[in-house]
PDB file of N, CA and C in Angstrom:
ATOM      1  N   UNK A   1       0.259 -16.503   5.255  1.00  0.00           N
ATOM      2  CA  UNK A   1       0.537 -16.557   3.827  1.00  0.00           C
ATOM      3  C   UNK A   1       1.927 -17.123   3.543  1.00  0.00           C
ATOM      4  N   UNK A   2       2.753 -17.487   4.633  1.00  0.00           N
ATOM      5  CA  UNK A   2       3.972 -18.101   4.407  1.00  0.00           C
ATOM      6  C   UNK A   2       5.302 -16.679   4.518  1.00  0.00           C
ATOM      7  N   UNK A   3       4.895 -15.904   4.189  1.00  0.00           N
ATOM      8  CA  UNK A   3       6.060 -14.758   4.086  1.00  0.00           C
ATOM      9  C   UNK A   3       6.471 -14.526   5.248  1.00  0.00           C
ATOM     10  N   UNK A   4       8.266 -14.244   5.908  1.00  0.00           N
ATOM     11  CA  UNK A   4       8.451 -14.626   6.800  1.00  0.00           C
ATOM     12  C   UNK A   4       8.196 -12.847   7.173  1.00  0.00           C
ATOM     13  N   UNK A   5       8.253 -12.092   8.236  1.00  0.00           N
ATOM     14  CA  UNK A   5       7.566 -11.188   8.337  1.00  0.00           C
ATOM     15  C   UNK A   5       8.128 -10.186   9.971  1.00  0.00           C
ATOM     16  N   UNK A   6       8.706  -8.804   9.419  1.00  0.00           N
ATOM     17  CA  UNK A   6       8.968  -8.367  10.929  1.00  0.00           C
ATOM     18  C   UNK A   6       7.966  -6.684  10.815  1.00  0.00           C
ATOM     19  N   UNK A   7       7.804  -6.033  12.111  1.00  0.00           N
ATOM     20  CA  UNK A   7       6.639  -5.119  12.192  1.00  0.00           C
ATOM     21  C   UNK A   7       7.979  -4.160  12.638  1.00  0.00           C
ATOM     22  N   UNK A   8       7.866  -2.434  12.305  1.00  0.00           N
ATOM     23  CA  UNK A   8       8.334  -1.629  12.589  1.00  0.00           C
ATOM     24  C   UNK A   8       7.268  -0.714  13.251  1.00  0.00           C
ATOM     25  N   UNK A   9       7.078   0.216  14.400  1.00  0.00           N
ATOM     26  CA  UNK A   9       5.968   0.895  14.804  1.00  0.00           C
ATOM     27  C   UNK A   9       6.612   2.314  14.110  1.00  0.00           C
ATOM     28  N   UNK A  10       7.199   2.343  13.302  1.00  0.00           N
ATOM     29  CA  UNK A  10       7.393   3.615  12.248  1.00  0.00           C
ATOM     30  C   UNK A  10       8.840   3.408  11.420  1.00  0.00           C
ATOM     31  N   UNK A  11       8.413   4.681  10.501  1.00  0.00           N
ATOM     32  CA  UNK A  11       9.548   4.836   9.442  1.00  0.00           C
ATOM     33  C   UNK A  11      10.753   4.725  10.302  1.00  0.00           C
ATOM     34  N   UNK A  12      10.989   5.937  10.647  1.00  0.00           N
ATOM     35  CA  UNK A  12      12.476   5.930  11.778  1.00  0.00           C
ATOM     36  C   UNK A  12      12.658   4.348  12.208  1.00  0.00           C
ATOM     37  N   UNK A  13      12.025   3.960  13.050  1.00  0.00           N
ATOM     38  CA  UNK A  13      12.148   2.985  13.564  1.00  0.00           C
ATOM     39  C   UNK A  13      12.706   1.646  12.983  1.00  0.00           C
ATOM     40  N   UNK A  14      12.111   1.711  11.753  1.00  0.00           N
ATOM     41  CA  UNK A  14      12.931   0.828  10.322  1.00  0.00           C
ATOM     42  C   UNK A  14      14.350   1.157  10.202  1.00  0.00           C
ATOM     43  N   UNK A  15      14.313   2.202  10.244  1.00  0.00           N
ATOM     44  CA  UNK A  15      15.741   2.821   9.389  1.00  0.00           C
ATOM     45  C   UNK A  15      16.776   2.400  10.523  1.00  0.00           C
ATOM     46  N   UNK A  16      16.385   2.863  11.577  1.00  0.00           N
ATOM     47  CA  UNK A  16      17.480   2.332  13.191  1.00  0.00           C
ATOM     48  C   UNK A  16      17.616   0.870  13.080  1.00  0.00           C
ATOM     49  N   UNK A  17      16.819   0.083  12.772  1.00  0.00           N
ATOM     50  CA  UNK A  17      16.723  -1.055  13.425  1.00  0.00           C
ATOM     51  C   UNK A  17      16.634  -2.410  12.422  1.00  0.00           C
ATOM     52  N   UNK A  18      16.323  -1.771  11.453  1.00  0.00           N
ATOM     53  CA  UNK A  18      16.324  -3.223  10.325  1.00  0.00           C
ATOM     54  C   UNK A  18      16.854  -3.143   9.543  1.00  0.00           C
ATOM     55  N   UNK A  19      17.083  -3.887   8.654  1.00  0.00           N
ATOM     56  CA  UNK A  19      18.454  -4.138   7.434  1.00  0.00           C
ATOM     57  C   UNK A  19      17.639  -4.233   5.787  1.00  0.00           C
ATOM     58  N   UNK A  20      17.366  -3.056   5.463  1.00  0.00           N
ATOM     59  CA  UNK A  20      16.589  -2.861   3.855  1.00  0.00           C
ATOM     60  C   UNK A  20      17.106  -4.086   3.058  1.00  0.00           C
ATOM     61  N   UNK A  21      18.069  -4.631   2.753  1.00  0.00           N
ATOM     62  CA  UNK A  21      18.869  -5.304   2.072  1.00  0.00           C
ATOM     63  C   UNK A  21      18.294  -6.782   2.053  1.00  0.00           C
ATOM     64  N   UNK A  22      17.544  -7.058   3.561  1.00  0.00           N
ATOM     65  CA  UNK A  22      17.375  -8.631   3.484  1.00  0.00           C
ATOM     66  C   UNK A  22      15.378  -8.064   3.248  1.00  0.00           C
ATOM     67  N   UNK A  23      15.306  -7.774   2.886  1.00  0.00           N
ATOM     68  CA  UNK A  23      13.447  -7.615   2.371  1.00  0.00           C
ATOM     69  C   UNK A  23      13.210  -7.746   1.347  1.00  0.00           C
ATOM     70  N   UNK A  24      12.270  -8.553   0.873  1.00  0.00           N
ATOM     71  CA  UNK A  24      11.481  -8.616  -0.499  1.00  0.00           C
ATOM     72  C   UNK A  24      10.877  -7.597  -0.614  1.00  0.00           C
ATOM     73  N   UNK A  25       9.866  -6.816   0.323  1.00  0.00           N
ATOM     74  CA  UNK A  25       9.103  -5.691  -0.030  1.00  0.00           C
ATOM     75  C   UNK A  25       8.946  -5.068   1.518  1.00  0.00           C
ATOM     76  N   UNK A  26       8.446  -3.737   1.177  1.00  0.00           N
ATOM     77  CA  UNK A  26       8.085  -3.126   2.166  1.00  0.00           C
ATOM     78  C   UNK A  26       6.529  -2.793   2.347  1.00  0.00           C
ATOM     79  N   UNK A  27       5.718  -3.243   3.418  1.00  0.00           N
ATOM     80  CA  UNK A  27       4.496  -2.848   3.370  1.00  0.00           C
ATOM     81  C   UNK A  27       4.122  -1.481   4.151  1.00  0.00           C
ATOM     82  N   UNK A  28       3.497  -0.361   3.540  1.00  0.00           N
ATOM     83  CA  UNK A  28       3.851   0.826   4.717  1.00  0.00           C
ATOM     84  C   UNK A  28       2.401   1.345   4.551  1.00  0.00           C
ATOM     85  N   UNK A  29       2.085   1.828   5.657  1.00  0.00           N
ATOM     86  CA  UNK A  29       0.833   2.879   5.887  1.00  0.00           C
ATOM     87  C   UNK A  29       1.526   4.073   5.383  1.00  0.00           C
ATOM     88  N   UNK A  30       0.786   4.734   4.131  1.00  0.00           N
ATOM     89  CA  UNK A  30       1.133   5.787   3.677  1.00  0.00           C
ATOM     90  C   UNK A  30       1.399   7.292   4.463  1.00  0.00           C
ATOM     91  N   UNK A  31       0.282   7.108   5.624  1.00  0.00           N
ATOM     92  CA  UNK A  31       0.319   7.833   6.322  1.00  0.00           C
ATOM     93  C   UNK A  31       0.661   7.419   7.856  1.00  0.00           C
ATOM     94  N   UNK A  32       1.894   7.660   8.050  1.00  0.00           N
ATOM     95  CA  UNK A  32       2.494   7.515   9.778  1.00  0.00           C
ATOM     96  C   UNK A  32       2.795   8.497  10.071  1.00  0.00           C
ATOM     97  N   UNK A  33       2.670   8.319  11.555  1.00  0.00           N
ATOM     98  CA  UNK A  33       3.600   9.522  12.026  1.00  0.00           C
ATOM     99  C   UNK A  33       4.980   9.881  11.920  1.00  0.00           C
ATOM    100  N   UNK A  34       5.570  11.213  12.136  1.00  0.00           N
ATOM    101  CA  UNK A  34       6.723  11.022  11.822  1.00  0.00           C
ATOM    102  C   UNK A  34       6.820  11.152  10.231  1.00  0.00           C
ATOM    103  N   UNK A  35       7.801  10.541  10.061  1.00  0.00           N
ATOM    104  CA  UNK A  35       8.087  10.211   8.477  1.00  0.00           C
ATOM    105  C   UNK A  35       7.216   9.573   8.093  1.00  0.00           C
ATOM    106  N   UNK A  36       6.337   9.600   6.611  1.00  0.00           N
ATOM    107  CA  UNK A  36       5.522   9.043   5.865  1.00  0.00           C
ATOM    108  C   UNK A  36       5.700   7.974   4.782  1.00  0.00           C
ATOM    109  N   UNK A  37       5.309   7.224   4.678  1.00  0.00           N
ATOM    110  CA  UNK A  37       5.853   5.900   3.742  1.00  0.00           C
ATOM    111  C   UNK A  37       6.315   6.409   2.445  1.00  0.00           C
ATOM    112  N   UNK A  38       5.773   7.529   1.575  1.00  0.00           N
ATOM    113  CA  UNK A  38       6.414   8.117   0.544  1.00  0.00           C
ATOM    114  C   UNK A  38       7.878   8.625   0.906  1.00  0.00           C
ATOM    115  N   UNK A  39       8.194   9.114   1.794  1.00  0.00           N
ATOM    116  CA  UNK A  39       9.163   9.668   2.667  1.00  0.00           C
ATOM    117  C   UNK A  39      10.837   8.248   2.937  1.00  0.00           C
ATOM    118  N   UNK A  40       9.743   7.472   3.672  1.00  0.00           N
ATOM    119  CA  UNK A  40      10.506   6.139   3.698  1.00  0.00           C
ATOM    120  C   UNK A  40      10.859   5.792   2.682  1.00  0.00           C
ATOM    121  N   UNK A  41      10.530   5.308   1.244  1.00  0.00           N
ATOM    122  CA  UNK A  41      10.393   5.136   0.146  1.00  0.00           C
ATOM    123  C   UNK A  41      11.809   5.906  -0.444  1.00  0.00           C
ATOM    124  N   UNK A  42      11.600   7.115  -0.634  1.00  0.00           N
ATOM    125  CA  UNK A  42      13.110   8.540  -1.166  1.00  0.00           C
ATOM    126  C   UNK A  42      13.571   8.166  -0.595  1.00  0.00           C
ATOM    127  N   UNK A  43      13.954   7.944   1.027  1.00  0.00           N
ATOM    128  CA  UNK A  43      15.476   7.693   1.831  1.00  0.00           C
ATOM    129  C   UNK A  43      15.896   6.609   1.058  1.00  0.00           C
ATOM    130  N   UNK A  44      15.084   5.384   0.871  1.00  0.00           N
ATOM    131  CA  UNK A  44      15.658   4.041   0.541  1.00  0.00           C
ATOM    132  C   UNK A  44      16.566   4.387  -0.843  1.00  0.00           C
ATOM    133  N   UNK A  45      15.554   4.868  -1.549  1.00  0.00           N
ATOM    134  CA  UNK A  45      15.892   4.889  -2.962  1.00  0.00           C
ATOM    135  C   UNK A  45      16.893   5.849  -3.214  1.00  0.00           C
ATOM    136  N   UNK A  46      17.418   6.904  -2.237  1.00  0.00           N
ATOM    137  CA  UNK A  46      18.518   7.452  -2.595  1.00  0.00           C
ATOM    138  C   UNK A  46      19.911   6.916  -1.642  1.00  0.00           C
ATOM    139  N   UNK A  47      19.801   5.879  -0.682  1.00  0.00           N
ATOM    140  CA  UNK A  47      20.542   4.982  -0.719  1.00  0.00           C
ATOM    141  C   UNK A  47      20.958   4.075  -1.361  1.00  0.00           C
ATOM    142  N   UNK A  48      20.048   3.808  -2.626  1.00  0.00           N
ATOM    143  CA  UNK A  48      20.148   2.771  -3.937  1.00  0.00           C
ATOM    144  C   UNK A  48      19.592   2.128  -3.458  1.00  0.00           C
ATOM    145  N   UNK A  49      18.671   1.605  -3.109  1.00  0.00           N
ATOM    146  CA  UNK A  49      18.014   0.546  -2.722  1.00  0.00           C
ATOM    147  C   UNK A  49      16.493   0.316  -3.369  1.00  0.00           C
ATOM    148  N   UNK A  50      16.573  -0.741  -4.105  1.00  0.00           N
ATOM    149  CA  UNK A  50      15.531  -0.705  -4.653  1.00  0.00           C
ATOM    150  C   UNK A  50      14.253  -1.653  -4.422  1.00  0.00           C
ATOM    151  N   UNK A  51      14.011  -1.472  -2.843  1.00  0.00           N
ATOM    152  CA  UNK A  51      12.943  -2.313  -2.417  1.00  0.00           C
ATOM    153  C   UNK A  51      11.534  -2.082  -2.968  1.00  0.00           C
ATOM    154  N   UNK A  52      10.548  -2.774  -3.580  1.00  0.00           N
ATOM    155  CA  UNK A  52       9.700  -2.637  -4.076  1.00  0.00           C
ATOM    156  C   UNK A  52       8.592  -2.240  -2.465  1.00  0.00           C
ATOM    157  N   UNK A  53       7.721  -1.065  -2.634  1.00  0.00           N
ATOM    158  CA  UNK A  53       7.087  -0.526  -1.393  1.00  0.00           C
ATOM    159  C   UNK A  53       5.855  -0.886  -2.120  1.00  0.00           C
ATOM    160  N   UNK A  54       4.843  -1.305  -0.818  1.00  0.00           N
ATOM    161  CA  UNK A  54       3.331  -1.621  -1.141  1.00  0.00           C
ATOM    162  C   UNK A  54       2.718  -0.562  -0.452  1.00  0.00           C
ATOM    163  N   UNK A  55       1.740   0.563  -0.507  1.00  0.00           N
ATOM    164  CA  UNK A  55       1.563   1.135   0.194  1.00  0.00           C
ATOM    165  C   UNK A  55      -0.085   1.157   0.610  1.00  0.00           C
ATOM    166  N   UNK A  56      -0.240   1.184   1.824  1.00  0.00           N
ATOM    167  CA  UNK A  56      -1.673   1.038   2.352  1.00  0.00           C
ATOM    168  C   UNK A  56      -2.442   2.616   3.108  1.00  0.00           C
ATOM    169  N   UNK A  57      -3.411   2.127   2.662  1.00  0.00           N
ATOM    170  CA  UNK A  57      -3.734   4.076   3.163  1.00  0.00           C
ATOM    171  C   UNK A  57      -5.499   3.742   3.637  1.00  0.00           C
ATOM    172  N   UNK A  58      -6.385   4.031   4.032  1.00  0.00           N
ATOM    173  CA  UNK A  58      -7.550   4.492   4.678  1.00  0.00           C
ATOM    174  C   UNK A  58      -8.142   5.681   3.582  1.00  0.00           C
ATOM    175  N   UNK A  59      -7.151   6.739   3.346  1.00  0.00           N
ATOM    176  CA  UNK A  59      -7.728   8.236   3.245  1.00  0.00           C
ATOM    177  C   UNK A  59      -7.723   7.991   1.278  1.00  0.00           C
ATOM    178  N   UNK A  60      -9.664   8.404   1.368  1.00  0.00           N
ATOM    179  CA  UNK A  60     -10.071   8.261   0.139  1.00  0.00           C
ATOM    180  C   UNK A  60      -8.663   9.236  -1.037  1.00  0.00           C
ATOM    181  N   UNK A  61      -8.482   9.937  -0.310  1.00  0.00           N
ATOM    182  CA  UNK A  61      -7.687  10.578  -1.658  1.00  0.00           C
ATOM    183  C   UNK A  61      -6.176   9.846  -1.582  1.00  0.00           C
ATOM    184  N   UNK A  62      -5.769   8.707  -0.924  1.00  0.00           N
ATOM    185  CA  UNK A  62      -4.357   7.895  -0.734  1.00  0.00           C
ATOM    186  C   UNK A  62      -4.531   8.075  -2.363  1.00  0.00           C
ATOM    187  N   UNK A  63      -4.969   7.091  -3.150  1.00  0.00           N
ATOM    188  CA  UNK A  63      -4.253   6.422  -4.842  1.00  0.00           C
ATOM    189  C   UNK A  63      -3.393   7.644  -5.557  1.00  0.00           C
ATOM    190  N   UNK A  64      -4.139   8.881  -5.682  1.00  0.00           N
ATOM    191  CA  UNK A  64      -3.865   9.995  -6.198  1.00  0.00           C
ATOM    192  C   UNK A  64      -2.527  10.883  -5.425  1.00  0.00           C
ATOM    193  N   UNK A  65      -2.619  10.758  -4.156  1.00  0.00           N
ATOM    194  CA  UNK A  65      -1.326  11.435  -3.962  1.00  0.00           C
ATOM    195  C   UNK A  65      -0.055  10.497  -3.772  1.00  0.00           C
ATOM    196  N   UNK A  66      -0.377   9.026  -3.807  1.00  0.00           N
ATOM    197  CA  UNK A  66       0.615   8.568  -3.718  1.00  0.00           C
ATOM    198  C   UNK A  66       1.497   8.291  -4.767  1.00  0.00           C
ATOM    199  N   UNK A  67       0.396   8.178  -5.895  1.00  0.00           N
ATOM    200  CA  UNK A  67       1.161   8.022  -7.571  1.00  0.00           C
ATOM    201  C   UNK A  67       1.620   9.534  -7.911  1.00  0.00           C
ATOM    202  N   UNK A  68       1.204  10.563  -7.504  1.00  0.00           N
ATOM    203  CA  UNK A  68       2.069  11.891  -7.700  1.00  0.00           C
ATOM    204  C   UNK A  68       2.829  11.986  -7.203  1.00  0.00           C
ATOM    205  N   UNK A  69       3.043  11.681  -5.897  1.00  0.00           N
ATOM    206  CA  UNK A  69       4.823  11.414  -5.240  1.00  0.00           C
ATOM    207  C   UNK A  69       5.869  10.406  -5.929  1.00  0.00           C
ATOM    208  N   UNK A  70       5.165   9.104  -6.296  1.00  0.00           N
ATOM    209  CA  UNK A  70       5.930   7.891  -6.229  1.00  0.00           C
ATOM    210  C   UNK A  70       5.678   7.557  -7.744  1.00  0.00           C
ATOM    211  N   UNK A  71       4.818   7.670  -8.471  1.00  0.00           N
ATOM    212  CA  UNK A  71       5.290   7.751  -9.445  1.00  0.00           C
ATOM    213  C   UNK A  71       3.667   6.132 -10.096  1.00  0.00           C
ATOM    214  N   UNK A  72       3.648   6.399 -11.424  1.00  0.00           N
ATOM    215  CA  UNK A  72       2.084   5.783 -11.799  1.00  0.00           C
ATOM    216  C   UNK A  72       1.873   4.852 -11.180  1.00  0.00           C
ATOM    217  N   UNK A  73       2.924   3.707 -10.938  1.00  0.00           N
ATOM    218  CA  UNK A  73       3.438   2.621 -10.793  1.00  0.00           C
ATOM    219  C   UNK A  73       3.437   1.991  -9.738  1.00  0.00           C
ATOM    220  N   UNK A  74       3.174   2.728  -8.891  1.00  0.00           N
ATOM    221  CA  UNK A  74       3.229   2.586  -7.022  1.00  0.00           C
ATOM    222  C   UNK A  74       2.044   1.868  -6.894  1.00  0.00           C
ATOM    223  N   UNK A  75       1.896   1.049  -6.261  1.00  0.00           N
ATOM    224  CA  UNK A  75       0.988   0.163  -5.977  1.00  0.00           C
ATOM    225  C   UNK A  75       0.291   0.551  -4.411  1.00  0.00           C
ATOM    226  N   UNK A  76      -1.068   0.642  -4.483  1.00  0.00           N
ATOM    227  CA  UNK A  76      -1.670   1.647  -3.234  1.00  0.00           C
ATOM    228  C   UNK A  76      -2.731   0.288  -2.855  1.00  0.00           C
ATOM    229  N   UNK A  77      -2.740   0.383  -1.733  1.00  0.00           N
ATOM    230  CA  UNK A  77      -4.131  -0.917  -1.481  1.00  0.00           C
ATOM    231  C   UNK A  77      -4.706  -0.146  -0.347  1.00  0.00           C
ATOM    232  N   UNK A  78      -6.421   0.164  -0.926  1.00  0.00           N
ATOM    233  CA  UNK A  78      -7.115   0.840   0.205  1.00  0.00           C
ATOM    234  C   UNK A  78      -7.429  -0.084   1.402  1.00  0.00           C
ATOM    235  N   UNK A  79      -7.422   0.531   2.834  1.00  0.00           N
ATOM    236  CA  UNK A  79      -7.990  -0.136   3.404  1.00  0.00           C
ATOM    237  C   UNK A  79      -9.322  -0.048   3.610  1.00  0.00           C
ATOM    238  N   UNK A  80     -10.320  -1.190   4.478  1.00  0.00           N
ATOM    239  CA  UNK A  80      -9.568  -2.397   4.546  1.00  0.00           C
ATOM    240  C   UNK A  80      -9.223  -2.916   3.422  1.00  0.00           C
ATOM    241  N   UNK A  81      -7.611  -3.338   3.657  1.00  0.00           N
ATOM    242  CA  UNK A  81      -7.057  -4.094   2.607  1.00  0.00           C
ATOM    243  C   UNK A  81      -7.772  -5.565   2.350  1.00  0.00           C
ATOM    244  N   UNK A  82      -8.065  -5.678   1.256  1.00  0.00           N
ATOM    245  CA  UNK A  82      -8.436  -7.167   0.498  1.00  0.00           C
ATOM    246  C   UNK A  82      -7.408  -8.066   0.429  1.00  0.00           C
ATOM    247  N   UNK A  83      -7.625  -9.419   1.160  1.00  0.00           N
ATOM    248  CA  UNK A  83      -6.539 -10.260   1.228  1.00  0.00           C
ATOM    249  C   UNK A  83      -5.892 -11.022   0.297  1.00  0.00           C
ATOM    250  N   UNK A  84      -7.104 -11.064  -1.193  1.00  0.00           N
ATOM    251  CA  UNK A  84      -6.566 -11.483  -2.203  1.00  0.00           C
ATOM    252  C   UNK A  84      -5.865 -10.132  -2.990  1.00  0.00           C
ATOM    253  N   UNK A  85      -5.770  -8.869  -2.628  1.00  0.00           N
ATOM    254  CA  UNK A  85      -5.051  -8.156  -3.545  1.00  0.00           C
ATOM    255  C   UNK A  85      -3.976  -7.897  -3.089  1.00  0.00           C
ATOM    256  N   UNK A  86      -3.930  -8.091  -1.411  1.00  0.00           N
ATOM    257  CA  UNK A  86      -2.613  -8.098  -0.863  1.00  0.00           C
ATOM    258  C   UNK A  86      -1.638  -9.399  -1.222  1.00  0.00           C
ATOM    259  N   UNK A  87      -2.399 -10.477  -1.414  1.00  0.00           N
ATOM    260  CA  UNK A  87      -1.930 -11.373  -1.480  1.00  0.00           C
ATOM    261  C   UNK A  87      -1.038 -11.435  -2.859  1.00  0.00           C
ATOM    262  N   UNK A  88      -1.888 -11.002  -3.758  1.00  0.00           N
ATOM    263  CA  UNK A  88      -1.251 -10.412  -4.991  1.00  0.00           C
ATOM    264  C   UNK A  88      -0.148  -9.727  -5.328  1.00  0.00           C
ATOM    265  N   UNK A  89      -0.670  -8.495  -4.675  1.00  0.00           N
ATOM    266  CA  UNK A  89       0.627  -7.159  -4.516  1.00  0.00           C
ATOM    267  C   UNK A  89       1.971  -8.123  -3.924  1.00  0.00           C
ATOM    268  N   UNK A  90       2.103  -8.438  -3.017  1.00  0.00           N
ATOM    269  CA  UNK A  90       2.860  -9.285  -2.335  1.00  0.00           C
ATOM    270  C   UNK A  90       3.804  -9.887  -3.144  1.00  0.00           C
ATOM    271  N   UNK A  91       3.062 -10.978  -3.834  1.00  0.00           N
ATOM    272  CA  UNK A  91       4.214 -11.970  -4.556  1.00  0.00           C
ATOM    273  C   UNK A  91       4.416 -11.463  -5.766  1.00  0.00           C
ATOM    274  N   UNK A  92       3.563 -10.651  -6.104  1.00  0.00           N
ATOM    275  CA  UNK A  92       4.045  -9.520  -7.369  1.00  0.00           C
ATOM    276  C   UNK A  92       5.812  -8.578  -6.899  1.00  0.00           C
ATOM    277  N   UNK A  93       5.651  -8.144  -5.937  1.00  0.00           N
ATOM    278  CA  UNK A  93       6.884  -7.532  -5.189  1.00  0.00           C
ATOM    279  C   UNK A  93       8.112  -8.467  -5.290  1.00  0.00           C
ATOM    280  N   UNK A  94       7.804  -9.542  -4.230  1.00  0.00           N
ATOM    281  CA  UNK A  94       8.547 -10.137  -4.044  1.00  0.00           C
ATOM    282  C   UNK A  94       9.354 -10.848  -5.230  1.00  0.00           C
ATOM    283  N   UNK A  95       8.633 -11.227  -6.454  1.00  0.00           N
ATOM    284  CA  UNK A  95       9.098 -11.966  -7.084  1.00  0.00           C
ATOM    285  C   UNK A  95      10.345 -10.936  -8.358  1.00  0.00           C
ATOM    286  N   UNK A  96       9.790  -9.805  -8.330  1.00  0.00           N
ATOM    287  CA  UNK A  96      10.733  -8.803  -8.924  1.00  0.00           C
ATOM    288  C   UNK A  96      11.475  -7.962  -8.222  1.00  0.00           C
ATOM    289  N   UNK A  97      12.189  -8.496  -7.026  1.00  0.00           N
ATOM    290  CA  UNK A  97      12.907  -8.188  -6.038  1.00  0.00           C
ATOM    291  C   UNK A  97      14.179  -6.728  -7.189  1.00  0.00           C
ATOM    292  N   UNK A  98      14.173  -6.050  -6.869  1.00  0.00           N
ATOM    293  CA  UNK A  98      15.546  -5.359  -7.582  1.00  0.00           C
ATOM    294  C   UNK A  98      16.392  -4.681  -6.870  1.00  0.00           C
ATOM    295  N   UNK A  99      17.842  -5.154  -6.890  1.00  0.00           N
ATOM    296  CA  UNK A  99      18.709  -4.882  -6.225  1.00  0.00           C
ATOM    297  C   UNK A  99      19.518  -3.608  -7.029  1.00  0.00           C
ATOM    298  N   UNK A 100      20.291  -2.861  -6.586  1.00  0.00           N
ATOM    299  CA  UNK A 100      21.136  -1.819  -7.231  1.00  0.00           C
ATOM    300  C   UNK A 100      22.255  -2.436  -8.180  1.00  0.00           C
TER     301      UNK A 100
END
């Protein structure tokens, strides 16, 4: 799809190792081990960081608990994810990048 693109095998693993600051968006499995993408999400945002998070989930009840954590607005894509809604979500993110 052109987006240039790096993989974290978890939350922690982001936080050690990559730089929030240079991302258009974050794509997260709602549910990881460890820390949970809602989880990932609060750390960022109470660092000020206002990376727009896409969140992907499997578990029929993902939409509902993720907009009660994160708020109406949170954008949830069941899997399997649809490539035109990812594709969507995506440059929807990216293009309203918001910085602190």
């Amino acid at each position: 799809m052109g987006f240039a693109v790096a993989s974290y095998g978890s939350a922690e693993a982001f936080l050690r190792r990559g730089d929030p600051w240079t991302f258009g968006c974050l794509l997260v499995d709602f549910h990881l081990g460890g820390m949970n993408g809602a989880q990932l999400a609060e750390v960022l945002s109470r660092a000020g960081l206002r990376v727009p998070v896409i969140f992907m989930s499997a578990a029929a009840d993902a939409v509902p608990m993720v907009r009660r954590k994160m708020g109406r607005d949170a954008v949830v894509l069941r899997k399997p994810v649809d490539a035109n809604q990812l594709w969507s979500a995506l440059v929807a993110a990216t293009s309203e990048r918001r910085m602190p």
